[in-house]
Structures are given as C-alpha cells and as structure tokens.
C-alpha atoms as a PDB file:
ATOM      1  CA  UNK A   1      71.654 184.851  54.672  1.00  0.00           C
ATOM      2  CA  UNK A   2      71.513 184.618  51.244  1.00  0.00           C
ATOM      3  CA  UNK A   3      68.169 183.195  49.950  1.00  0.00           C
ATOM      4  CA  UNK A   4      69.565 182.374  46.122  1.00  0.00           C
ATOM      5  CA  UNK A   5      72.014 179.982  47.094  1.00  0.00           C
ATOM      6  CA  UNK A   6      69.400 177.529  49.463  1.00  0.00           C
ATOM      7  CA  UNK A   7      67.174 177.926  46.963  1.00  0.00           C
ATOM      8  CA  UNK A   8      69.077 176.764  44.514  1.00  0.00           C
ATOM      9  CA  UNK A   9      70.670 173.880  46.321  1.00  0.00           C
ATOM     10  CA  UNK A  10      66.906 172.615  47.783  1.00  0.00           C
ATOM     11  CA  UNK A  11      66.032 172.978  43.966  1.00  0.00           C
ATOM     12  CA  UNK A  12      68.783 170.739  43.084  1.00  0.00           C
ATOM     13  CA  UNK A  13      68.503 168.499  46.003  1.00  0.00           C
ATOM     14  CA  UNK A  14      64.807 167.503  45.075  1.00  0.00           C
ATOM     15  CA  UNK A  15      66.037 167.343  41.667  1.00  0.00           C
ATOM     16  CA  UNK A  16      67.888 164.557  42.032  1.00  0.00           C
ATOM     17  CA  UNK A  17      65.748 162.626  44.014  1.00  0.00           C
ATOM     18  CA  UNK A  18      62.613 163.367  41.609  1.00  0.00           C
ATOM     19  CA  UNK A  19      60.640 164.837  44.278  1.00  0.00           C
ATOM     20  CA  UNK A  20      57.696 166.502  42.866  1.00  0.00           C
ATOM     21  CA  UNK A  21      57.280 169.672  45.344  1.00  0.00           C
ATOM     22  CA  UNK A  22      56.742 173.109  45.912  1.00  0.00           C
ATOM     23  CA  UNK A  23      59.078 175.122  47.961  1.00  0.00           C
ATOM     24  CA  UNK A  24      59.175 177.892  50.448  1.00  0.00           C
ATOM     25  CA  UNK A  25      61.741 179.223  52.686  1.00  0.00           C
ATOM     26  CA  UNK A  26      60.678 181.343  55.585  1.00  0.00           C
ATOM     27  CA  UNK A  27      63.343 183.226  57.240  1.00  0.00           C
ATOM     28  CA  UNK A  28      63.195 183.375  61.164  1.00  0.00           C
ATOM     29  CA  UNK A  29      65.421 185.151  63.973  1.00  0.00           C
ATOM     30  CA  UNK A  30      67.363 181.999  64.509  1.00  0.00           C
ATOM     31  CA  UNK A  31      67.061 180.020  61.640  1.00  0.00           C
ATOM     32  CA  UNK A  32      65.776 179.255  57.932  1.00  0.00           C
ATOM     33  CA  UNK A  33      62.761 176.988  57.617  1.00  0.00           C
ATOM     34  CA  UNK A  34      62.566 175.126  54.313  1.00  0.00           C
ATOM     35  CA  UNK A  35      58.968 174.045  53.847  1.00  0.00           C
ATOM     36  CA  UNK A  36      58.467 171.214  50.657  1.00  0.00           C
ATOM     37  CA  UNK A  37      54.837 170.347  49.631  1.00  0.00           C
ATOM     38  CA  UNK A  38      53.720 167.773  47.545  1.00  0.00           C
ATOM     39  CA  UNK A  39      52.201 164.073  46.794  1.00  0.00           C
ATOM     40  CA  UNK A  40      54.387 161.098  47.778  1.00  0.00           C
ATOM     41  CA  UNK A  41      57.437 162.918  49.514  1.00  0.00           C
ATOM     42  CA  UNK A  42      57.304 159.939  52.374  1.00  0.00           C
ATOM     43  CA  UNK A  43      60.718 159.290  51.406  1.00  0.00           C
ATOM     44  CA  UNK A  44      62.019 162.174  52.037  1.00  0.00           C
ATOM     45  CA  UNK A  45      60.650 162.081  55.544  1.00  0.00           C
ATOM     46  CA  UNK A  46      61.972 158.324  56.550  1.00  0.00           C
ATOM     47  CA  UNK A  47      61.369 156.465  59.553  1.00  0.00           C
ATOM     48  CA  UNK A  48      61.202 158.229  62.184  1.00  0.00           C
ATOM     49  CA  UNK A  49      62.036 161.482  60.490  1.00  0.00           C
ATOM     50  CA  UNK A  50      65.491 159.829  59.670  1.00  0.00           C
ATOM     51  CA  UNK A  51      65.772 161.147  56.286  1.00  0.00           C
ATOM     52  CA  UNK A  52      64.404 164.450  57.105  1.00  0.00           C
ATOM     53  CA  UNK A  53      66.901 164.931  59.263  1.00  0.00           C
ATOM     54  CA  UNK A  54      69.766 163.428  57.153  1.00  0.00           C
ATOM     55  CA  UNK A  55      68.586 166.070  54.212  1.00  0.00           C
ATOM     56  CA  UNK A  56      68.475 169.118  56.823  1.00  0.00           C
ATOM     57  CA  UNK A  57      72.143 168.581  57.699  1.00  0.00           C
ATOM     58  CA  UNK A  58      72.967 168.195  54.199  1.00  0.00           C
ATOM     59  CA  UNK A  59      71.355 171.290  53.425  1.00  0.00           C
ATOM     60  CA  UNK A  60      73.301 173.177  56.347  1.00  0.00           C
ATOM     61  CA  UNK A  61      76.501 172.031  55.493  1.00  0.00           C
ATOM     62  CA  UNK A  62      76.349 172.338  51.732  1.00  0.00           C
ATOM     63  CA  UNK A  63      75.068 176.039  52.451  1.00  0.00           C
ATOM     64  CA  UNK A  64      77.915 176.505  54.477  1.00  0.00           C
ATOM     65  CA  UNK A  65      80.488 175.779  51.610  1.00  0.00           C
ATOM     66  CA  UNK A  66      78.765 177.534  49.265  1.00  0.00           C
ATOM     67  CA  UNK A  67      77.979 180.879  51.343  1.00  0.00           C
ATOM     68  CA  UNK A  68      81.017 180.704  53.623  1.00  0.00           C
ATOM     69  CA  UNK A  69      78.374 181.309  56.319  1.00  0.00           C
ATOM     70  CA  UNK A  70      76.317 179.037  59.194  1.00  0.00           C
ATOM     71  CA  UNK A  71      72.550 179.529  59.077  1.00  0.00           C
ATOM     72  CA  UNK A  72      70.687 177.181  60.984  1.00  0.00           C
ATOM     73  CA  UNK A  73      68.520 175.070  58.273  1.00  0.00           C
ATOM     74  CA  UNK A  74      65.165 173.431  59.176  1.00  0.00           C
ATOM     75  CA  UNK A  75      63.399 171.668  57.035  1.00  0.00           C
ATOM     76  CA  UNK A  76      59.973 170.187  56.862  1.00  0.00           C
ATOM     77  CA  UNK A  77      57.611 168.134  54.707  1.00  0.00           C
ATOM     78  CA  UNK A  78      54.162 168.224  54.640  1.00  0.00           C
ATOM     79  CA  UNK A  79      53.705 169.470  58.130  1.00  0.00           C
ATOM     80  CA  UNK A  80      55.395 166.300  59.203  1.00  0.00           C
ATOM     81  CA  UNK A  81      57.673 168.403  62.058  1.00  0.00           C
ATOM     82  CA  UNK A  82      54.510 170.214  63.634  1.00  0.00           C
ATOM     83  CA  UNK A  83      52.788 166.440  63.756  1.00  0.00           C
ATOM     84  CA  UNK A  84      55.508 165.171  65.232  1.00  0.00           C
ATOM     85  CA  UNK A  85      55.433 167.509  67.910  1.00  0.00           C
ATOM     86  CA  UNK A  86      52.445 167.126  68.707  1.00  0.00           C
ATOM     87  CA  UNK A  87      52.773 163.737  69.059  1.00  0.00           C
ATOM     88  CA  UNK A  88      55.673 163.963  71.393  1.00  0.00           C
ATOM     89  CA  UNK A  89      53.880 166.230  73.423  1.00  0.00           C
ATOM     90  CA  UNK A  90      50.863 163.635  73.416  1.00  0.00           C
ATOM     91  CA  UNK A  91      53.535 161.335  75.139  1.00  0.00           C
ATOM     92  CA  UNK A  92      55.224 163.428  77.609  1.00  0.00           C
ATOM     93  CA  UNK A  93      51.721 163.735  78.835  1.00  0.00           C
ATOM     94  CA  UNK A  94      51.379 159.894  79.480  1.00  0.00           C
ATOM     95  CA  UNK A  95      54.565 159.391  80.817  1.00  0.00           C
ATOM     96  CA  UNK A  96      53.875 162.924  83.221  1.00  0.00           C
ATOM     97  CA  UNK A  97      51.036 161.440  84.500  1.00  0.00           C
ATOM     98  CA  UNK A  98      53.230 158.212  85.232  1.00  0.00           C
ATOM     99  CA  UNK A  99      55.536 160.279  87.419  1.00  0.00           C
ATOM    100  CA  UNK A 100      52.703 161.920  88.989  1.00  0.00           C
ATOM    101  CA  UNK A 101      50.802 157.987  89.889  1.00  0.00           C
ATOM    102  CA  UNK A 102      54.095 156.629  90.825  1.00  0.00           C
ATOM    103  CA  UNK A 103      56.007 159.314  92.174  1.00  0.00           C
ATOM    104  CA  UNK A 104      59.108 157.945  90.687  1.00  0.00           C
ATOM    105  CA  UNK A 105      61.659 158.842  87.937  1.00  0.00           C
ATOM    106  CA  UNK A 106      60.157 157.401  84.381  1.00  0.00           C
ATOM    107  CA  UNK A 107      62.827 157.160  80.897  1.00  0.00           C
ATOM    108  CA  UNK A 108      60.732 158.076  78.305  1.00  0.00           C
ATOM    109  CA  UNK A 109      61.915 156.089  74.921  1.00  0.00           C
ATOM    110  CA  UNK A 110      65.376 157.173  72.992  1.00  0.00           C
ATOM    111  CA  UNK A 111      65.061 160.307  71.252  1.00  0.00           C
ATOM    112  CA  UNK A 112      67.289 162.536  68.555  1.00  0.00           C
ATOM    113  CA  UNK A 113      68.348 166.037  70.077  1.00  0.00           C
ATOM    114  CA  UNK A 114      65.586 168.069  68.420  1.00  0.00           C
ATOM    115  CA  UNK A 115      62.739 165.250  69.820  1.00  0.00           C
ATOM    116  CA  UNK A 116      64.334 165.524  73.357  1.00  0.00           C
ATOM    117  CA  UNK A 117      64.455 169.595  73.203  1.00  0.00           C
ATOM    118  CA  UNK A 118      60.660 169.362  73.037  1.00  0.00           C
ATOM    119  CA  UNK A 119      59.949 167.293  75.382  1.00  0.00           C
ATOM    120  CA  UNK A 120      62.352 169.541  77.636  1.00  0.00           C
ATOM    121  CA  UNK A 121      60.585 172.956  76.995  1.00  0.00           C
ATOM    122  CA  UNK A 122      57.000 171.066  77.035  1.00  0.00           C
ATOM    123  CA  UNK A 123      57.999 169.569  80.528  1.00  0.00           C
ATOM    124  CA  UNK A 124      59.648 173.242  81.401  1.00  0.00           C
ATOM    125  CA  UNK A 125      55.792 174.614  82.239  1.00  0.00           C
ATOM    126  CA  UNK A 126      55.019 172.060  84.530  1.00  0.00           C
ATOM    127  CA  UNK A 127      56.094 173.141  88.112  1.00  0.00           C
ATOM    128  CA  UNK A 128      55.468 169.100  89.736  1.00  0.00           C
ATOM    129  CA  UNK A 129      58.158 167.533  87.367  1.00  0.00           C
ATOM    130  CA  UNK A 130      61.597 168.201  86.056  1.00  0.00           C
ATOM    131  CA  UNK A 131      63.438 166.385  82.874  1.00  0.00           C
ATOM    132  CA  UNK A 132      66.706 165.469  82.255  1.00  0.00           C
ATOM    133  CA  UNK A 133      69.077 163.939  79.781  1.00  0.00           C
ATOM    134  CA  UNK A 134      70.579 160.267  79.843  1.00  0.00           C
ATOM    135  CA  UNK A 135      72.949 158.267  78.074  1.00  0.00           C
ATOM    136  CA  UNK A 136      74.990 158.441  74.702  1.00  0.00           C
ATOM    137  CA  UNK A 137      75.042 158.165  71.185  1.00  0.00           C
ATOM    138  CA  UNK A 138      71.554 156.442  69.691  1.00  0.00           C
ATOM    139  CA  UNK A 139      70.271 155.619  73.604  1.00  0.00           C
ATOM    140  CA  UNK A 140      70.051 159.321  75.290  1.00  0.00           C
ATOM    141  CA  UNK A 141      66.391 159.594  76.501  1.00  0.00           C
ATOM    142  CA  UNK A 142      64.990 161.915  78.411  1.00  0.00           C
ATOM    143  CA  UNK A 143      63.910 160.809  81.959  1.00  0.00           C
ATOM    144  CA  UNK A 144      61.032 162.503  83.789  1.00  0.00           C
ATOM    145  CA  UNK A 145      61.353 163.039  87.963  1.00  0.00           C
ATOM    146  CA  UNK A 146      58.872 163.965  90.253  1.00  0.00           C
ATOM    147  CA  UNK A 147      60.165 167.593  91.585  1.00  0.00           C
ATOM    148  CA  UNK A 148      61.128 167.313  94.996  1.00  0.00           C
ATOM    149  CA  UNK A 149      58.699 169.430  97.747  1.00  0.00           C
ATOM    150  CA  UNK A 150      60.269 171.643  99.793  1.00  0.00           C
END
C-alpha cells in the first residue's frame, strides 16, 4: 500500500470540492480507512450515505490506476459510518423482536451491501433467528426468520 499516492488523491479530491477538512488514513489488515474531519462536510456524506459511498469507490478505483494495486478503501466523515451502524443495529433489534412476537419471516427495508453485511454479522450472535438476502439491484433487503427448533 502506498500511503503517498491516497493521500495525495483524497487531498485533491477535497480540493476540488472545497471541502474544508483534516485527514487521516489508518491502515488496517484488510483495508485503508480514510477518516475526513471538519465543519459542513454533509455533502460529502449525501442521503443516505450516497455520496460517501460514491467518493469511496472513486477513491478505490483511482488508487488502483495510479498504484497498479487493489486496496480496499473506506472512507468516513465525521463519524458518520460508526452512527450509522449503530443505527442499523438499533433496527435489526426492532425488527428481531418482530420475528420473535410473530414468529414469522420479517424484510427489513432495502439496504446497500455494506448496510446489509451489518445487519448479517449483528443478527450472526443471535442463536433464535437467522438472516438472509433478497432481491436485486436497488431492492435486496435482508429478511429476518425465526430459526427453526429442532
């Protein structure tokens, strides 16, 4: 992994969106987390995380040309990816104790493939419920079933 060169393409990134921000990168087993700081980044965040994400695959795959290597890029601002876990974990919660009231399957809203990995390894510790994935494209959601008793 060479640091230099995501540096220096974050730096220019933010540049040219006149993002006021500090930067740190944080190097991890699997990955590269990009953490920006600063007042009034909430566009680089977007609806949803939209924009986050949009910048975070931009990131990877101008990386890639320049390096001539894959490193898995995440990036975050503001601490919005830890509050967003949270909050999906808040919801799996609900929708757990649906399964639990109703004993039925539950869909739990459409999700991007980072938002449904969560709520897969958050559901993994429970031993009454299992999760899988549904549907394609924009509508795959993750649906919650009671685990059938031997």
């Amino acid at each position: 992994m060479q640091k230099d060169i995501l540096e220096k393409l974050v730096q220019t990134v933010l540049g040219y969106l006149g993002a006021t921000h500090t930067c740190s990168l944080e190097e991890r087993p699997d990955e590269v987390c990009v953490n920006i700081t600063g007042n009034e980044l909430n566009h680089l965040i977007g609806s949803r995380g939209d924009a986050l994400n949009s910048l975070q695959h931009f990131l990877a795959a101008a990386y890639y040309n320049a390096a001539g290597e894959y490193v898995r890029i995440l990036v975050d601002v503001n601490g919005y990816r830890d509050q967003r876990k949270e909050r999906i974990e808040d919801m799996t919660k609900n929708f757990i104790d649906r399964v639990r009231f109703f004993n039925k399957d539950v869909e739990m809203p459409p999700m991007n493939p980072s938002e449904r990995r969560i709520v897969h390894t958050f559901i993994s510790s429970y031993d009454d419920v299992i999760s899988e994935s549904t549907g394609v494209g924009r509508d795959r959601r993750v649906v919650i079933k009671p685990k059938k008793q031997l």
